[in-house]
N, C-alpha and C. Protein backbone atom coordinates (compact mmCIF):
# COMPACT_ATOMS: atom_id res chain seq x y z
N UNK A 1 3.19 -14.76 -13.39
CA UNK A 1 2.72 -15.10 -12.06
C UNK A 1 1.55 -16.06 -12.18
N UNK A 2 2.00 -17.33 -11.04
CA UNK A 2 0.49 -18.39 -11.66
C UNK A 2 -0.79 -17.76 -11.06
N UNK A 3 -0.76 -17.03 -9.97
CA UNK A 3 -1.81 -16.76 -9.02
C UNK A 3 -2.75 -15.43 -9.77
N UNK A 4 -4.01 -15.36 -9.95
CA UNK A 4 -4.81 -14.09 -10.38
C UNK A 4 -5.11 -12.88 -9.22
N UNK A 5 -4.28 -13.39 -7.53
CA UNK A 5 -4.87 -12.35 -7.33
C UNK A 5 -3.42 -11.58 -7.01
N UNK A 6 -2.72 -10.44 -6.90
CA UNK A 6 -2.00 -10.00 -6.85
C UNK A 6 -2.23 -9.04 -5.48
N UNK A 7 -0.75 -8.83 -4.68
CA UNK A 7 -0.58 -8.19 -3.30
C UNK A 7 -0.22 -6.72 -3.75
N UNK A 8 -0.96 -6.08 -3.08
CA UNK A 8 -1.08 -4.64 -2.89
C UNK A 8 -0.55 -4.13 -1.87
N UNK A 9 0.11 -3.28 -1.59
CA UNK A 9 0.62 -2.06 -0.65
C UNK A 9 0.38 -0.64 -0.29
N UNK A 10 -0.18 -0.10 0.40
CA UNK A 10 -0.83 0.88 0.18
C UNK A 10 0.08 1.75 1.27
N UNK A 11 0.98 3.25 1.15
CA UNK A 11 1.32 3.93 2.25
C UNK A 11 0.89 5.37 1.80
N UNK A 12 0.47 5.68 3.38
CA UNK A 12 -0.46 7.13 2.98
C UNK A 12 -0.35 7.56 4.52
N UNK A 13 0.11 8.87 4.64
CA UNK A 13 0.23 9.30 6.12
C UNK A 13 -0.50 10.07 6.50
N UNK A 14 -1.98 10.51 5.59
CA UNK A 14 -2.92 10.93 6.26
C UNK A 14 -3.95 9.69 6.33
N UNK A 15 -4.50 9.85 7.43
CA UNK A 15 -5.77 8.47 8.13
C UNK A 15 -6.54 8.57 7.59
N UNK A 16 -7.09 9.32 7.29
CA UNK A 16 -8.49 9.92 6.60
C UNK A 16 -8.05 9.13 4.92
N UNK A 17 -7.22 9.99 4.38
CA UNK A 17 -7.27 9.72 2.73
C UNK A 17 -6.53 7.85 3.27
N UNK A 18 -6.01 7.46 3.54
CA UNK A 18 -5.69 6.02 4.04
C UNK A 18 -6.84 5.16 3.32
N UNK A 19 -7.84 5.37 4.77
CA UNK A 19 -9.20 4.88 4.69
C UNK A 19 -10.04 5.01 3.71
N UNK A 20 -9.85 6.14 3.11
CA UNK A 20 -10.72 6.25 1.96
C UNK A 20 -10.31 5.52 0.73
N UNK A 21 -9.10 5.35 0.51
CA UNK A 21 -8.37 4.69 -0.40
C UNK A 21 -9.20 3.03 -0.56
N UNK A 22 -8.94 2.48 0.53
CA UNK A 22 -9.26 1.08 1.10
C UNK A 22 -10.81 1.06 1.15
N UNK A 23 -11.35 2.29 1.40
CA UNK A 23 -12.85 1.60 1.16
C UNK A 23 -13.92 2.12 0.12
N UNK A 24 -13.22 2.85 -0.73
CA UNK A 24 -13.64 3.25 -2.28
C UNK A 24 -13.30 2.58 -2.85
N UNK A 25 -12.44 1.66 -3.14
CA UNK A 25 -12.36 0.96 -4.55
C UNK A 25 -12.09 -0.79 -3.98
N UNK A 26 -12.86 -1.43 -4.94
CA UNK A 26 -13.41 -2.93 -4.72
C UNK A 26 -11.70 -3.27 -5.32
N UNK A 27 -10.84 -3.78 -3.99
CA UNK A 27 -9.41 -4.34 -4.64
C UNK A 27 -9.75 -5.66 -5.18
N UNK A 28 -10.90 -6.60 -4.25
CA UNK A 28 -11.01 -7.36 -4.55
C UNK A 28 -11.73 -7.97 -6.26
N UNK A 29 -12.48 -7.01 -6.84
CA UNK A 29 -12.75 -7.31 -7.88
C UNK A 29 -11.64 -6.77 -9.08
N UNK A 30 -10.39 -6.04 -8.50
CA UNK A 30 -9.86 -5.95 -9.45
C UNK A 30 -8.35 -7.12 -9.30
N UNK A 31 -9.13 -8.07 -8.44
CA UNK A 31 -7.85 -9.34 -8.42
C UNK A 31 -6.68 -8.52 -7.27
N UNK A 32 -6.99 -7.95 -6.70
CA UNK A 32 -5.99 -7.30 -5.62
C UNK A 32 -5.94 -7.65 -3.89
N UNK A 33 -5.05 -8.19 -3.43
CA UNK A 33 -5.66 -8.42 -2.17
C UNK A 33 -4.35 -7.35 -1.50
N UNK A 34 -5.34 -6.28 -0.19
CA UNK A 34 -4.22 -5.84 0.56
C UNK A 34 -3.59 -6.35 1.68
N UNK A 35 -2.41 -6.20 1.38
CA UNK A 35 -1.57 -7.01 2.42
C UNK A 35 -0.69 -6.24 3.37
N UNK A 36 -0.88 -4.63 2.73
CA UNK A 36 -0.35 -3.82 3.93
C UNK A 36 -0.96 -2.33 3.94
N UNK A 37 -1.63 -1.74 4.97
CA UNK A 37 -1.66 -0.51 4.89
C UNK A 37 -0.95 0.48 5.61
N UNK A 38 0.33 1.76 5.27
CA UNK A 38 1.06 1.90 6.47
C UNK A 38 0.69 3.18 6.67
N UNK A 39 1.82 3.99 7.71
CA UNK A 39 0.99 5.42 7.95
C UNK A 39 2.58 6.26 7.33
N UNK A 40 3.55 5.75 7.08
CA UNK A 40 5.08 6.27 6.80
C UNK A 40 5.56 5.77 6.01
N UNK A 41 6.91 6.32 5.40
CA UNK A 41 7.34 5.51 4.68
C UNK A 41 8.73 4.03 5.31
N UNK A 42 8.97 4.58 6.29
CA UNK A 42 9.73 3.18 7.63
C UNK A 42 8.77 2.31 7.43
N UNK A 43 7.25 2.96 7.88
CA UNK A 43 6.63 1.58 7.92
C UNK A 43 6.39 0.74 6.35
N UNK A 44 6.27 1.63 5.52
CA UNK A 44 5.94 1.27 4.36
C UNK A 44 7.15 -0.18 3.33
N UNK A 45 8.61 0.55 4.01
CA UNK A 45 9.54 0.06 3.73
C UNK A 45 9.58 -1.93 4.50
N UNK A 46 9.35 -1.68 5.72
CA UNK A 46 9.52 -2.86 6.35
C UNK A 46 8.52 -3.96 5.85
N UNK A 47 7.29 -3.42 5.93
CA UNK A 47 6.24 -4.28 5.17
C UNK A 47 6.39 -4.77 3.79
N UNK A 48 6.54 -3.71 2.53
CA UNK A 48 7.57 -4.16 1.36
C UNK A 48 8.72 -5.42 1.39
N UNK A 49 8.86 -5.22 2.29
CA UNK A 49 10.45 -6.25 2.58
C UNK A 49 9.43 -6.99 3.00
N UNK A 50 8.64 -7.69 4.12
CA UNK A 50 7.98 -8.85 4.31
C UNK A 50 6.83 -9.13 3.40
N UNK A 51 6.30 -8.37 2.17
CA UNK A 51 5.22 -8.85 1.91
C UNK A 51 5.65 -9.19 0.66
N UNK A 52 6.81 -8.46 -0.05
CA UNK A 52 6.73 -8.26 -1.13
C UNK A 52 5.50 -8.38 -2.81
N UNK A 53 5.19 -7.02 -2.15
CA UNK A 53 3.95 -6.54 -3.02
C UNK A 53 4.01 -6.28 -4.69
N UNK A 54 3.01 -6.56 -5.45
CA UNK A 54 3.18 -6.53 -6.93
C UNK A 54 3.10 -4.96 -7.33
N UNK A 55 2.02 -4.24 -6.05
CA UNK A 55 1.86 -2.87 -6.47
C UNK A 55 2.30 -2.25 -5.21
N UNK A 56 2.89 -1.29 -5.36
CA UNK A 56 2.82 -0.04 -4.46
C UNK A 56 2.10 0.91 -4.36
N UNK A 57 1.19 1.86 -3.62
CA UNK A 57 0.23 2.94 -4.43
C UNK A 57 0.94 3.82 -2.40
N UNK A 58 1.24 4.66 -3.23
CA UNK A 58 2.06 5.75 -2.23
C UNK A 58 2.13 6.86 -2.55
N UNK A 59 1.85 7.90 -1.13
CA UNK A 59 2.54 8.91 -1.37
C UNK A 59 3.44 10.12 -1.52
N UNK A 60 3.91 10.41 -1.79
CA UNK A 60 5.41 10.88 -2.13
C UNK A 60 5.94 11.94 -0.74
N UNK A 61 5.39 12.72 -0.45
CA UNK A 61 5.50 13.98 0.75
C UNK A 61 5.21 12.70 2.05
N UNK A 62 5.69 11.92 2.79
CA UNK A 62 5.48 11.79 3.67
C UNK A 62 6.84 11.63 4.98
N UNK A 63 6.11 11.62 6.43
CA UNK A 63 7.11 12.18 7.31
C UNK A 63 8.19 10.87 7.41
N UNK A 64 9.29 10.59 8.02
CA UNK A 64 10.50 9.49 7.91
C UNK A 64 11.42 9.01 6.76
N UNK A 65 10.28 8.77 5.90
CA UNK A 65 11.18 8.33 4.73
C UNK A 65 9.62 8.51 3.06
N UNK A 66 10.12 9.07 2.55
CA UNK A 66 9.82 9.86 1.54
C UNK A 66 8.37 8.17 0.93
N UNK A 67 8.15 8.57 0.12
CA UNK A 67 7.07 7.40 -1.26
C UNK A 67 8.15 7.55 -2.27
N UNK A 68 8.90 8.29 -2.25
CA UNK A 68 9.92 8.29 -3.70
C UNK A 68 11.32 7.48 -3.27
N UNK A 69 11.33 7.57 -1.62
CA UNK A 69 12.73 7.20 -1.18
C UNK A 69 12.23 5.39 -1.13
């Protein structure tokens, strides 16, 4: 990849741990820019398809469609 900063995805269906995710750790100093944060995994899925992200960071128990599905 020519670019150093790489697209991140983040799906988490509690708000609370969401937010905390996004504002504990500096994405930007680790070359990460986020390009989606969702609350499901539907939403998680559709954004994937338009952003296509280098990382996923998800989690697995959530309501619609699974972090594993």
């Amino acid at each position: 990849r020519r670019s150093s900063v790489f697209k991140l995805l983040i799906a988490e269906d509690e708000a609370l741990t969401r937010e905390a995710i996004v504002r504990s750790i500096d994405f930007g100093a680790l070359k990460f820019t986020l390009v989606a944060s969702c609350k499901d995994g539907r939403e998680a899925w559709a954004a994937y398809q338009r952003e296509k992200p280098d990382l996923v960071l998800t989690d697995i128990n959530m309501p619609n469609m699974s972090g594993l599905e």
